[in-house]
PDB file of N, CA and C in Angstrom:
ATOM      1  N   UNK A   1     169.265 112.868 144.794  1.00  0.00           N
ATOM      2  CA  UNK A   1     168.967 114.134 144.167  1.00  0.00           C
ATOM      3  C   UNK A   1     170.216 115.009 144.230  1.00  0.00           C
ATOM      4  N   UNK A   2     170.784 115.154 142.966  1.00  0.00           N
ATOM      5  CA  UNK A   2     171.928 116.101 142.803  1.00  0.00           C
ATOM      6  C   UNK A   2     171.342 117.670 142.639  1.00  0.00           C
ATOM      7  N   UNK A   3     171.497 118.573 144.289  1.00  0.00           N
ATOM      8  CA  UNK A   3     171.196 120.082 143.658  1.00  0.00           C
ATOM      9  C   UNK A   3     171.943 120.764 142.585  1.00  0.00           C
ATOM     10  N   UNK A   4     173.009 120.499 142.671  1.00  0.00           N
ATOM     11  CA  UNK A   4     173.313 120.977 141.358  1.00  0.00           C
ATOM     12  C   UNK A   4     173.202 120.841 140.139  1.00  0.00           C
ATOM     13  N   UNK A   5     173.061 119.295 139.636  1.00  0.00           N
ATOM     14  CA  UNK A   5     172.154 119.282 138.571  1.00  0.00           C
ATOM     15  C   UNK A   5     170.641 119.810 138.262  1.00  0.00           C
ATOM     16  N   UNK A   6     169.977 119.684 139.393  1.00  0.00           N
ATOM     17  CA  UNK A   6     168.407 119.924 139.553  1.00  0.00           C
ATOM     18  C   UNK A   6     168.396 121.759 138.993  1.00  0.00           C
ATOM     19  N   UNK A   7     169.179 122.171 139.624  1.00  0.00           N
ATOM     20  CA  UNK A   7     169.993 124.119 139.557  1.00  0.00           C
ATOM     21  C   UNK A   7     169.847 124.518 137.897  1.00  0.00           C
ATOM     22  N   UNK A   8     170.700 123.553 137.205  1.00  0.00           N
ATOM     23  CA  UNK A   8     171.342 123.550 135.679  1.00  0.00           C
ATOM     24  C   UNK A   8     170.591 123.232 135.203  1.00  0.00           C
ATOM     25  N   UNK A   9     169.187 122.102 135.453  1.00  0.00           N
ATOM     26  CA  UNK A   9     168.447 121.741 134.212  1.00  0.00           C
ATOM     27  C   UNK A   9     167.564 122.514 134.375  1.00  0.00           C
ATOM     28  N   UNK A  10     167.253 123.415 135.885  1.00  0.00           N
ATOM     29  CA  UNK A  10     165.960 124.571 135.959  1.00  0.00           C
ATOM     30  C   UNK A  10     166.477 125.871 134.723  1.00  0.00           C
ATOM     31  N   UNK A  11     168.075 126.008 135.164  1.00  0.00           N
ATOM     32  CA  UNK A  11     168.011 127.406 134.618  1.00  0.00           C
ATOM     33  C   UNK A  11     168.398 127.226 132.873  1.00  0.00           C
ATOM     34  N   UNK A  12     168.764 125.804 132.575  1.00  0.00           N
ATOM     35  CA  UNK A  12     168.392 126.055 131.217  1.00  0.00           C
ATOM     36  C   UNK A  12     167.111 126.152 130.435  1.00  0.00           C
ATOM     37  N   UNK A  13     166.792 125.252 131.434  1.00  0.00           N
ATOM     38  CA  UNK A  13     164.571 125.363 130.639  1.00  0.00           C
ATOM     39  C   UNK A  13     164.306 126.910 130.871  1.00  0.00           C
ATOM     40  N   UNK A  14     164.278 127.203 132.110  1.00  0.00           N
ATOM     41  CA  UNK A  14     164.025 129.053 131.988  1.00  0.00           C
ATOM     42  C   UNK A  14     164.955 129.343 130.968  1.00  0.00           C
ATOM     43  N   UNK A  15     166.252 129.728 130.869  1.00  0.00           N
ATOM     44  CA  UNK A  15     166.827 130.403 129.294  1.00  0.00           C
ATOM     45  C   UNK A  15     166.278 130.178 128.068  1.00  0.00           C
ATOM     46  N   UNK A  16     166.157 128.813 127.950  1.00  0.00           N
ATOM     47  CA  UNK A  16     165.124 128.222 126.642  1.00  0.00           C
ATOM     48  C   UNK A  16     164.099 128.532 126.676  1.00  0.00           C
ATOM     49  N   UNK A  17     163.221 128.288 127.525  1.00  0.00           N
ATOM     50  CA  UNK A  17     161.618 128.518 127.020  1.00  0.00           C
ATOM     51  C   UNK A  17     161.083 129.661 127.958  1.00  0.00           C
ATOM     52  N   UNK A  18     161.550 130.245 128.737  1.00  0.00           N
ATOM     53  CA  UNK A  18     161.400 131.652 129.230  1.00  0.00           C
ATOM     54  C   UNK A  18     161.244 132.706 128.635  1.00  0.00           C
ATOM     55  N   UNK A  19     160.604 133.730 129.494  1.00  0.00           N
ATOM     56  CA  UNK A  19     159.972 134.838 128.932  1.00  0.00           C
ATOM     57  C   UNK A  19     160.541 136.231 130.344  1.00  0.00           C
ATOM     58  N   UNK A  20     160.786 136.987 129.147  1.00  0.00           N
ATOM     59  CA  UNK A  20     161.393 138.003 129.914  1.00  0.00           C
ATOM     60  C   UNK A  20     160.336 138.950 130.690  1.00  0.00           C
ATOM     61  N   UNK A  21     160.423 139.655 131.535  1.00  0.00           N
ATOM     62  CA  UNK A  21     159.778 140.485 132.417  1.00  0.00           C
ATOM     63  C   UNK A  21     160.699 141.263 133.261  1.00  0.00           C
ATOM     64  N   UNK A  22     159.647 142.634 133.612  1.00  0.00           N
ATOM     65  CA  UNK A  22     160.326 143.835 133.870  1.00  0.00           C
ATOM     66  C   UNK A  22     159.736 143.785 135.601  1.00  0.00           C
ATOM     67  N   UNK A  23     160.354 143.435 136.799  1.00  0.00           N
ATOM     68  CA  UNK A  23     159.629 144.108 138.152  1.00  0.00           C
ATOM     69  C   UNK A  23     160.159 145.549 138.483  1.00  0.00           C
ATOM     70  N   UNK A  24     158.856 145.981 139.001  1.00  0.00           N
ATOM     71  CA  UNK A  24     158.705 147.377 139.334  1.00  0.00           C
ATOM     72  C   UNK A  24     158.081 147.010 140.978  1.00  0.00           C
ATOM     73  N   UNK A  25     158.471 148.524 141.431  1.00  0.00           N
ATOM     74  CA  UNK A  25     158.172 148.561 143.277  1.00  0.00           C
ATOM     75  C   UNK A  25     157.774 150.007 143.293  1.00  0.00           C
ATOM     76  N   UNK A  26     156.586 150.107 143.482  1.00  0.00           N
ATOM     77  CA  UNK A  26     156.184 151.093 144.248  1.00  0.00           C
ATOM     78  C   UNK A  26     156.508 151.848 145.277  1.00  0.00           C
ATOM     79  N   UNK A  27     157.315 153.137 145.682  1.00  0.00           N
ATOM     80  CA  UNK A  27     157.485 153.631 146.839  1.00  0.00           C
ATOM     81  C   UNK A  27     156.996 154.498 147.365  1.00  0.00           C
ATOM     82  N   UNK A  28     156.818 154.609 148.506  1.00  0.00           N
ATOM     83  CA  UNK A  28     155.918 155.548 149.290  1.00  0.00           C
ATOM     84  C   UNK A  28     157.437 156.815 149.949  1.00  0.00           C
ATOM     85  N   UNK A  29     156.838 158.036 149.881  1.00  0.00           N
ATOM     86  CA  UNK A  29     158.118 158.678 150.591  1.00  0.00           C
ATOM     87  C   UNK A  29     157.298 159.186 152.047  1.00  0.00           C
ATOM     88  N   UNK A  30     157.971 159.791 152.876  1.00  0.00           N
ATOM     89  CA  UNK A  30     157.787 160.039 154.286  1.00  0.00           C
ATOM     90  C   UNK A  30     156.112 160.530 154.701  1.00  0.00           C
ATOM     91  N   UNK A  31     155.757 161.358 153.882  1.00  0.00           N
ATOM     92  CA  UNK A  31     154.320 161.525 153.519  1.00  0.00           C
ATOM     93  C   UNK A  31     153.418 160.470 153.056  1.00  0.00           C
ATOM     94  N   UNK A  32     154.069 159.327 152.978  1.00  0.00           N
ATOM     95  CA  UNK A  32     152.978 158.351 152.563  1.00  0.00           C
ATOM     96  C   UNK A  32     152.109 158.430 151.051  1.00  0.00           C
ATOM     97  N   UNK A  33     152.837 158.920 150.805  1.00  0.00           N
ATOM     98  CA  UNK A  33     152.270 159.591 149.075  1.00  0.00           C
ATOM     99  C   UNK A  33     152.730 158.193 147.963  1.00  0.00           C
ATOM    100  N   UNK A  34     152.205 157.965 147.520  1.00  0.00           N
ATOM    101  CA  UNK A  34     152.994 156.584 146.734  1.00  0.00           C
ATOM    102  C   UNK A  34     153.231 157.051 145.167  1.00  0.00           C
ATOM    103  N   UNK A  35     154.314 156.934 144.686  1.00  0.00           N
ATOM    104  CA  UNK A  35     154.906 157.539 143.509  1.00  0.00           C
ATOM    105  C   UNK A  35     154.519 156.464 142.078  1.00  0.00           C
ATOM    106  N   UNK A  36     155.313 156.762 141.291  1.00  0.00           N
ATOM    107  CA  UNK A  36     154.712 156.226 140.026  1.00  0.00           C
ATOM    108  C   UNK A  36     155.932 154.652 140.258  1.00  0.00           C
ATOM    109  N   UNK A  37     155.598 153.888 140.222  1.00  0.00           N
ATOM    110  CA  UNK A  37     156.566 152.386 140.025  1.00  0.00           C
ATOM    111  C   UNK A  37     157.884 152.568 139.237  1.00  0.00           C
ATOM    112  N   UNK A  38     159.080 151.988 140.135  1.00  0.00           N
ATOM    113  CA  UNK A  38     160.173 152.373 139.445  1.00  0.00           C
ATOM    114  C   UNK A  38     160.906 150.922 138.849  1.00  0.00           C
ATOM    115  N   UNK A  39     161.596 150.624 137.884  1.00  0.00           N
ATOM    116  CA  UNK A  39     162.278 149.304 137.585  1.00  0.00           C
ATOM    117  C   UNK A  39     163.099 149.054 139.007  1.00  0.00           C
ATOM    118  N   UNK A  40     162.945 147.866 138.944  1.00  0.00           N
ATOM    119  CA  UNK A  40     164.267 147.322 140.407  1.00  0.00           C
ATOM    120  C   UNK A  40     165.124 146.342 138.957  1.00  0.00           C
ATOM    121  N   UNK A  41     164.394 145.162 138.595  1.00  0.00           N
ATOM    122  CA  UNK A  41     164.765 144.610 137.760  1.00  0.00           C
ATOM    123  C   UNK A  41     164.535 143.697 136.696  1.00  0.00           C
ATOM    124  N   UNK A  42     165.651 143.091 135.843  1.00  0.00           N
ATOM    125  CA  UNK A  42     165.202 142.482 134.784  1.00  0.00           C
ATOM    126  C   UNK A  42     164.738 140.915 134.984  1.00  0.00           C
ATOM    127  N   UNK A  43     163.612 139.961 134.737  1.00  0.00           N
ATOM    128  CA  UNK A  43     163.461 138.966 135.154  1.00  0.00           C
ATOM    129  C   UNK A  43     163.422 137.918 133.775  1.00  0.00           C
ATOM    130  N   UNK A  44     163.696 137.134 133.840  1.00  0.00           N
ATOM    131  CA  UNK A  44     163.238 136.008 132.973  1.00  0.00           C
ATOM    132  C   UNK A  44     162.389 134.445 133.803  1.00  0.00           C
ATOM    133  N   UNK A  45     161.539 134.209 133.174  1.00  0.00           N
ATOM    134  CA  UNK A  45     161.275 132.726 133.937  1.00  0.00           C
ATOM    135  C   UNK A  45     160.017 132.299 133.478  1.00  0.00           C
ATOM    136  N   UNK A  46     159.573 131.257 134.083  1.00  0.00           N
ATOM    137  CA  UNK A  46     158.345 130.345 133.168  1.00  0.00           C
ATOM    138  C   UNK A  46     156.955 130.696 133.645  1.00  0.00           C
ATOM    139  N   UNK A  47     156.166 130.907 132.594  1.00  0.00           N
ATOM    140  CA  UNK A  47     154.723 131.296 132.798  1.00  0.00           C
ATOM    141  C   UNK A  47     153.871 130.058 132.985  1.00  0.00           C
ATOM    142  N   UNK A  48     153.100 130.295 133.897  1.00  0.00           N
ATOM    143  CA  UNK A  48     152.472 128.995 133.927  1.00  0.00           C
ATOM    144  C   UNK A  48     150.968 128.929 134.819  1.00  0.00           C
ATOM    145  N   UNK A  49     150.357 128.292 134.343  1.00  0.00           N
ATOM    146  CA  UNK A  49     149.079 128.568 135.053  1.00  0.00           C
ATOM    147  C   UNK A  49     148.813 127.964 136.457  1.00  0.00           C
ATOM    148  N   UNK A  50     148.007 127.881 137.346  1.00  0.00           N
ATOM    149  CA  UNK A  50     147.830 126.736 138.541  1.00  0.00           C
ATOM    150  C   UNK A  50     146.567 126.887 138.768  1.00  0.00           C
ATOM    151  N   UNK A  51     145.644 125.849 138.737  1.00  0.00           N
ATOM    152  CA  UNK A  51     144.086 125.210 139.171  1.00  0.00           C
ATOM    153  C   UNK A  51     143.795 125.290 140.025  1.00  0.00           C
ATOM    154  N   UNK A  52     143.236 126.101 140.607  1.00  0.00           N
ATOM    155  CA  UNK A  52     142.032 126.050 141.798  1.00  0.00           C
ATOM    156  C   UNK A  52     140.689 125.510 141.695  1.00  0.00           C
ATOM    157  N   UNK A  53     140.106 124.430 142.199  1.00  0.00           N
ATOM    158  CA  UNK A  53     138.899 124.049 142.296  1.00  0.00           C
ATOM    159  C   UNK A  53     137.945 124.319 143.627  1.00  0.00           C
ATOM    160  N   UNK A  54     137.187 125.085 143.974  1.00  0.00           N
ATOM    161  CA  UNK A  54     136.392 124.670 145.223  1.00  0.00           C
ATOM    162  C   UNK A  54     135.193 123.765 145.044  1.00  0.00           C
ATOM    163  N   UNK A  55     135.272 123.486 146.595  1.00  0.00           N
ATOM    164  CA  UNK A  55     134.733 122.375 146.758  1.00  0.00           C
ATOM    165  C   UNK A  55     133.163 122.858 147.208  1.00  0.00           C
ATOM    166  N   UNK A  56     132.077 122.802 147.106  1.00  0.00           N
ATOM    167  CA  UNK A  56     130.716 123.039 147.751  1.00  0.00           C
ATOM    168  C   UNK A  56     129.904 121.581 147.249  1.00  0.00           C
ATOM    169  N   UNK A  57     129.315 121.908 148.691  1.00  0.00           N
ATOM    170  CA  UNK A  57     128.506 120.536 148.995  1.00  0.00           C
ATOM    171  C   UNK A  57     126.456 121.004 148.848  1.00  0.00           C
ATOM    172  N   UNK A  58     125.905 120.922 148.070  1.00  0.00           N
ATOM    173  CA  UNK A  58     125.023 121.538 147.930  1.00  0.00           C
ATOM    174  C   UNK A  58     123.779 120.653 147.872  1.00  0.00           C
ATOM    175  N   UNK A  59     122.417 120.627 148.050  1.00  0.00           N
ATOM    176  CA  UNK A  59     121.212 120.162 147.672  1.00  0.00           C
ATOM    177  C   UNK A  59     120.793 119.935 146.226  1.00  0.00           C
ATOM    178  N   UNK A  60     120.859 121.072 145.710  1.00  0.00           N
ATOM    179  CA  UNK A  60     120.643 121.362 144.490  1.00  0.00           C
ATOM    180  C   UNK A  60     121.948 121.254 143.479  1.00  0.00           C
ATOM    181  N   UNK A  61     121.439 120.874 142.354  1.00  0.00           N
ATOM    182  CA  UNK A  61     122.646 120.765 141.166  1.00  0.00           C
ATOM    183  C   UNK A  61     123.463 122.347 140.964  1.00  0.00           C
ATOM    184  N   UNK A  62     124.073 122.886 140.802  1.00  0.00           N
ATOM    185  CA  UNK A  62     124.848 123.621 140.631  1.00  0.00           C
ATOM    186  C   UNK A  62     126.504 123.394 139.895  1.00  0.00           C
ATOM    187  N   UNK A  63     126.866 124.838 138.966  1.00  0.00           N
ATOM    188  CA  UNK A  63     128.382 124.546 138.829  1.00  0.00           C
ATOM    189  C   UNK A  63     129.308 125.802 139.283  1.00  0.00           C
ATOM    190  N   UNK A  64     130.137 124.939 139.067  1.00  0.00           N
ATOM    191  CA  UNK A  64     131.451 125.505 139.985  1.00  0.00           C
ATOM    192  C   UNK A  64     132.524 126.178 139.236  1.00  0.00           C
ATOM    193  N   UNK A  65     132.780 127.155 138.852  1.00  0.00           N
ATOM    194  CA  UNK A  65     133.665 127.389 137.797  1.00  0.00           C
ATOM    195  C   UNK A  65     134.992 127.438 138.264  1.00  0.00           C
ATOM    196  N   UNK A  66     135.917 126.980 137.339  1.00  0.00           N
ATOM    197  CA  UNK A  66     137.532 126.931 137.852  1.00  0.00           C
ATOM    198  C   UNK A  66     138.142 127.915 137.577  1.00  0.00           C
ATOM    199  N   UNK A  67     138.546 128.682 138.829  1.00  0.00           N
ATOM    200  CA  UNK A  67     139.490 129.507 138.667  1.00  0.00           C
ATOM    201  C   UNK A  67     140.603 129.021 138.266  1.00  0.00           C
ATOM    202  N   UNK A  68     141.791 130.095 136.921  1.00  0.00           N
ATOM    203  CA  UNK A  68     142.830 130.107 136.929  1.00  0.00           C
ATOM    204  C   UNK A  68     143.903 130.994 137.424  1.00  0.00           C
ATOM    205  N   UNK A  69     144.902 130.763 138.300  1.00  0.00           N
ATOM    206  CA  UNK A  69     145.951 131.743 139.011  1.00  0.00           C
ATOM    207  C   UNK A  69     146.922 131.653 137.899  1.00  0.00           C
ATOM    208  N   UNK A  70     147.832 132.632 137.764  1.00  0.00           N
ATOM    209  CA  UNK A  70     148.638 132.909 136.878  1.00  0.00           C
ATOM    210  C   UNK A  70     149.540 132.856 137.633  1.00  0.00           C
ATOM    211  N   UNK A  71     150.975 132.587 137.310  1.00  0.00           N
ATOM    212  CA  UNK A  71     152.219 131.788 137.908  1.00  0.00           C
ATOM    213  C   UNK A  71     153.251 132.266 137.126  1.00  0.00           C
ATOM    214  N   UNK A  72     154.713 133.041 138.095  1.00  0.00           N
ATOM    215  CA  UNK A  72     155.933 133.151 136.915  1.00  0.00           C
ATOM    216  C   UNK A  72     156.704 132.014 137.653  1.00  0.00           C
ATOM    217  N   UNK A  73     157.629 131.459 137.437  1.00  0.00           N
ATOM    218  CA  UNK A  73     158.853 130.917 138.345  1.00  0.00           C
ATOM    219  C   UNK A  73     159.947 131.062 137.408  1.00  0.00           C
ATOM    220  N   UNK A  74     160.675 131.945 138.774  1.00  0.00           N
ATOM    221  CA  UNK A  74     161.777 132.311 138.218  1.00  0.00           C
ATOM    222  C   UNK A  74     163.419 131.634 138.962  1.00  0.00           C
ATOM    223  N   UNK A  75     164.690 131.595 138.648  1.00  0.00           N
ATOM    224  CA  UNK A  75     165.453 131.527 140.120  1.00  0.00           C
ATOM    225  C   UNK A  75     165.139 131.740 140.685  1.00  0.00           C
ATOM    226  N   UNK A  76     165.762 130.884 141.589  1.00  0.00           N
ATOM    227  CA  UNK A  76     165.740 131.718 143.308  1.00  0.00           C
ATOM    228  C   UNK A  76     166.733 132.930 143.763  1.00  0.00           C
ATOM    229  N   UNK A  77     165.604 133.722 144.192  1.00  0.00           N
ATOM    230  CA  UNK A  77     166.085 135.044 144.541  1.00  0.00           C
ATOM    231  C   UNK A  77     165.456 135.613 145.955  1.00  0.00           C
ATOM    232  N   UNK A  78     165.998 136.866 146.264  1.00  0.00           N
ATOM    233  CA  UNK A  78     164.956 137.300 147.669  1.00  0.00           C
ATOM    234  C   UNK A  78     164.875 138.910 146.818  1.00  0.00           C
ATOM    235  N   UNK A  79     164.799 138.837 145.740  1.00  0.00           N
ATOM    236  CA  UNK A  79     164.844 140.253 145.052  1.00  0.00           C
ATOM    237  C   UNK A  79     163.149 140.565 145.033  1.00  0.00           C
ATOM    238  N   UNK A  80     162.325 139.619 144.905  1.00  0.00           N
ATOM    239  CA  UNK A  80     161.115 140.069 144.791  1.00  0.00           C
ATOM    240  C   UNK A  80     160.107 139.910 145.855  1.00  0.00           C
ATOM    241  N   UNK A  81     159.347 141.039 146.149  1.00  0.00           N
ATOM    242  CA  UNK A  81     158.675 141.268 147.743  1.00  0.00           C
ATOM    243  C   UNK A  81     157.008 140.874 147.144  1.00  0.00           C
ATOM    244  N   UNK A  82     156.393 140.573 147.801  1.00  0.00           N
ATOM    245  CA  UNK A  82     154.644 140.746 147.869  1.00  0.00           C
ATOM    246  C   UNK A  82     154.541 142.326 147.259  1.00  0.00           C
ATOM    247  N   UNK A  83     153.316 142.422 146.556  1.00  0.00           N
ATOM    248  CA  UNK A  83     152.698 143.946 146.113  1.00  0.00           C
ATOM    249  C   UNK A  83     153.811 144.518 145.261  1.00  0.00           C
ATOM    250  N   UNK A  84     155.015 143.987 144.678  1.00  0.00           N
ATOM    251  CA  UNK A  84     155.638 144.334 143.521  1.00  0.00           C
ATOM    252  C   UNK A  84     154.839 144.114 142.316  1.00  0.00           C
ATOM    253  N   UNK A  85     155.478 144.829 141.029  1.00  0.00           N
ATOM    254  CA  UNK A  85     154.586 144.457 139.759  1.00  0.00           C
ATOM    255  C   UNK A  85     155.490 144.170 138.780  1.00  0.00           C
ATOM    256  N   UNK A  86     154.549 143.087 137.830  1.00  0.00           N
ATOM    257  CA  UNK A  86     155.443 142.347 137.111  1.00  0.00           C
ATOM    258  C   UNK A  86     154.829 142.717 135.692  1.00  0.00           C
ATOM    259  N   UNK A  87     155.879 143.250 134.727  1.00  0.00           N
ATOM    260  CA  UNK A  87     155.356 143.769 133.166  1.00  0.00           C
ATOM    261  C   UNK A  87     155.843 142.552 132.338  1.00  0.00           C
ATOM    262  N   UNK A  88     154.799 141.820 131.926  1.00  0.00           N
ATOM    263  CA  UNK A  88     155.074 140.354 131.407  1.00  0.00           C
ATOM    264  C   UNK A  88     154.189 140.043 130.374  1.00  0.00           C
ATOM    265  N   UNK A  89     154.626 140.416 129.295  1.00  0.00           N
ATOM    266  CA  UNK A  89     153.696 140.090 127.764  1.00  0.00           C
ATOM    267  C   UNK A  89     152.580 141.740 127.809  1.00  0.00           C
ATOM    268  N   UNK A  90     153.031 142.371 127.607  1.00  0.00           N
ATOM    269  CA  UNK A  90     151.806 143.530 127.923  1.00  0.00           C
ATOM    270  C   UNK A  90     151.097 143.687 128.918  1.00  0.00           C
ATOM    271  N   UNK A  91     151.029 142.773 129.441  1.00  0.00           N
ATOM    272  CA  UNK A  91     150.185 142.672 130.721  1.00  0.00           C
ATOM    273  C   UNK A  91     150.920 143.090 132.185  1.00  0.00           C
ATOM    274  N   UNK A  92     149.959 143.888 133.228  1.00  0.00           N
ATOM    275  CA  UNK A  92     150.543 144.077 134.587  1.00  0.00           C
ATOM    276  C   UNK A  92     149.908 143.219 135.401  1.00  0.00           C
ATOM    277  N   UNK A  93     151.191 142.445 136.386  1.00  0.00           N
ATOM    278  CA  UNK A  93     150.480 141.509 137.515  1.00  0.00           C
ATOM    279  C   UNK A  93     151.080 141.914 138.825  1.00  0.00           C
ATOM    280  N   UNK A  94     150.112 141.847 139.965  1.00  0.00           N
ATOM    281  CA  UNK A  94     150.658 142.292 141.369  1.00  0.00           C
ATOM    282  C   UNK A  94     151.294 140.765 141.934  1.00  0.00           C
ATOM    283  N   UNK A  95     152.125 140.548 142.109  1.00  0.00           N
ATOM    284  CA  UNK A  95     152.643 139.807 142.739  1.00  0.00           C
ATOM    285  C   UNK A  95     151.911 139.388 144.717  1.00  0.00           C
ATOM    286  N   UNK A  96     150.770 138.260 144.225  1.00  0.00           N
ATOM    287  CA  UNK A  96     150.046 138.004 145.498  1.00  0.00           C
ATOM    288  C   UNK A  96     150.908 136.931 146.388  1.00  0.00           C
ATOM    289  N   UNK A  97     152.038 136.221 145.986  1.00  0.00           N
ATOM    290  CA  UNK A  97     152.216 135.052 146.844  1.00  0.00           C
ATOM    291  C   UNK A  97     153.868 134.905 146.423  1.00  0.00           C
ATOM    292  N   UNK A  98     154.211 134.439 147.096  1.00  0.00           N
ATOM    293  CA  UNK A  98     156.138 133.986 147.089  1.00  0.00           C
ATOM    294  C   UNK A  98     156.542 132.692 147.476  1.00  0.00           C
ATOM    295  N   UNK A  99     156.623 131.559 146.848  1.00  0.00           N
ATOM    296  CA  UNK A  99     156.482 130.251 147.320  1.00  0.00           C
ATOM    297  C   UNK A  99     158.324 129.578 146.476  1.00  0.00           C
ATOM    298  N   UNK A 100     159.053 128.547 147.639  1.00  0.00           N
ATOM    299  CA  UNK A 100     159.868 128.102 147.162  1.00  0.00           C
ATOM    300  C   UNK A 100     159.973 126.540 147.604  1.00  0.00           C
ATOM    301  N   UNK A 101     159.593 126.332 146.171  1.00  0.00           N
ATOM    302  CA  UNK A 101     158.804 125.001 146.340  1.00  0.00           C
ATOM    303  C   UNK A 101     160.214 123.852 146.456  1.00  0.00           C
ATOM    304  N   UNK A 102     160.034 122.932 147.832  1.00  0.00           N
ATOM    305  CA  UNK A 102     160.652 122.170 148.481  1.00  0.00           C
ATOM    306  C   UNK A 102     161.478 122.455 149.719  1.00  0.00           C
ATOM    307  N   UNK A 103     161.872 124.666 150.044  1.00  0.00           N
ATOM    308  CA  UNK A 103     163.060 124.924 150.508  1.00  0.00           C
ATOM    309  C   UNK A 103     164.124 124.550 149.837  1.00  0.00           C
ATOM    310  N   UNK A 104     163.980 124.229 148.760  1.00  0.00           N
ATOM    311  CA  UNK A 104     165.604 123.874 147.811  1.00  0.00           C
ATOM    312  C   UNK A 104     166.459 125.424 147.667  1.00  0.00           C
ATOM    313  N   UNK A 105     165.667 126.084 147.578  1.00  0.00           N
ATOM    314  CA  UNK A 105     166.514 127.213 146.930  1.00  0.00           C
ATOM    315  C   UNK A 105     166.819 127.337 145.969  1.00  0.00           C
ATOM    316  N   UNK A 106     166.061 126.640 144.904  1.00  0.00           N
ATOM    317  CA  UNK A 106     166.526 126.806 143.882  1.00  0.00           C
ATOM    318  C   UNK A 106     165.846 127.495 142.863  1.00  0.00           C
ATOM    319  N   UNK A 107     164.450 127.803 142.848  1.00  0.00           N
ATOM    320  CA  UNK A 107     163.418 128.703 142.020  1.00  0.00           C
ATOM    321  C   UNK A 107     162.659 128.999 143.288  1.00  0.00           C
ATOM    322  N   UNK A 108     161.826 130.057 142.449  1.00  0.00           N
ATOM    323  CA  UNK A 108     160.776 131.336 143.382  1.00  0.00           C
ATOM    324  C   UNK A 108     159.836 131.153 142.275  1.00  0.00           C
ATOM    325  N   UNK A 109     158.923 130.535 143.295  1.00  0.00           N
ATOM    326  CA  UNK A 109     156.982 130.069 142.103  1.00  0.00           C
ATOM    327  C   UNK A 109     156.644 131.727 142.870  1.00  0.00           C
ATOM    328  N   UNK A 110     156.182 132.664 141.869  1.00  0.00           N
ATOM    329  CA  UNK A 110     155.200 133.589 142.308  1.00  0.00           C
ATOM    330  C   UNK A 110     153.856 133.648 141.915  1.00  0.00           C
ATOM    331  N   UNK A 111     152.884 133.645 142.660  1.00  0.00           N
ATOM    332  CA  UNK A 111     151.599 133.838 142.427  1.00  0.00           C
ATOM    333  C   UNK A 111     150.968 135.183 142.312  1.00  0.00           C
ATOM    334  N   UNK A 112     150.583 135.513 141.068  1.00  0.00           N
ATOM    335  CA  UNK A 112     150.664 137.026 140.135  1.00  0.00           C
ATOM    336  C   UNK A 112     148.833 137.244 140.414  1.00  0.00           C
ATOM    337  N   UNK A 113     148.362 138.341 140.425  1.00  0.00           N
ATOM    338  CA  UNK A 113     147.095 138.783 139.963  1.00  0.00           C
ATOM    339  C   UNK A 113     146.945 139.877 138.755  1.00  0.00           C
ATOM    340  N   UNK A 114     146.157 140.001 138.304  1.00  0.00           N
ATOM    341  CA  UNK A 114     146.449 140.693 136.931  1.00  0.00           C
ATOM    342  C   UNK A 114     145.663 141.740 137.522  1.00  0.00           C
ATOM    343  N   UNK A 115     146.143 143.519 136.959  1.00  0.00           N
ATOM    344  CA  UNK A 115     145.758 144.645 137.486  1.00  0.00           C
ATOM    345  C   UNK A 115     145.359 145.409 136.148  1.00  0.00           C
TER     346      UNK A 115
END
């Protein structure tokens, strides 16, 4: 596994088929007062869904409906915190999760909730 190739073919698929987005951070000042969300910065990266199924073990027939989580991955960065917000297609998402899938360092999977 060449990281540097693995690096180059991530960040051309994000340039190509990526979608731009705006993160914003909420700040609180000394009073604890929380202000209106300010830009930190500009993002690009891939939208993508991820499947959750639960599992229940039941008597009776029943169904189970599948949740879908909404997903950006972008580079890897340490620019984006938990409870930031992400302006991505019209839509606002709170940023619930920060995952960097392998420790490669090379992309940031975030797990978004829509607000």
């Amino acid at each position: 596994m060449n990281p540097a190739l693995n690096a180059h073919t991530l960040s051309r698929a994000i340039n190509q088929h990526g979608r731009d987005a705006v993160l914003l951070r909420a700040k609180a000042d000394h009073y604890g007062t929380v202000a209106e969300p300010e830009k930190v910065a500009d993002l690009r990266g891939l939208y993508h869904a991820d499947h959750s199924y639960l599992v229940i073990e039941t008597q009776e027939a029943g169904k189970v409906p599948q949740r879908v989580n909404p997903m950006f991955m972008i580079l890897y960065t340490d620019a984006v915190r938990l409870e930031d917000l992400i302006k991505l297609d019209g839509h606002t998402y709170k940023v619930t999760g920060l995952d960097d899938p392998g420790g490669l360092h090379l992309c940031t999977d975030l797990s978004l909730e829509e607000v």
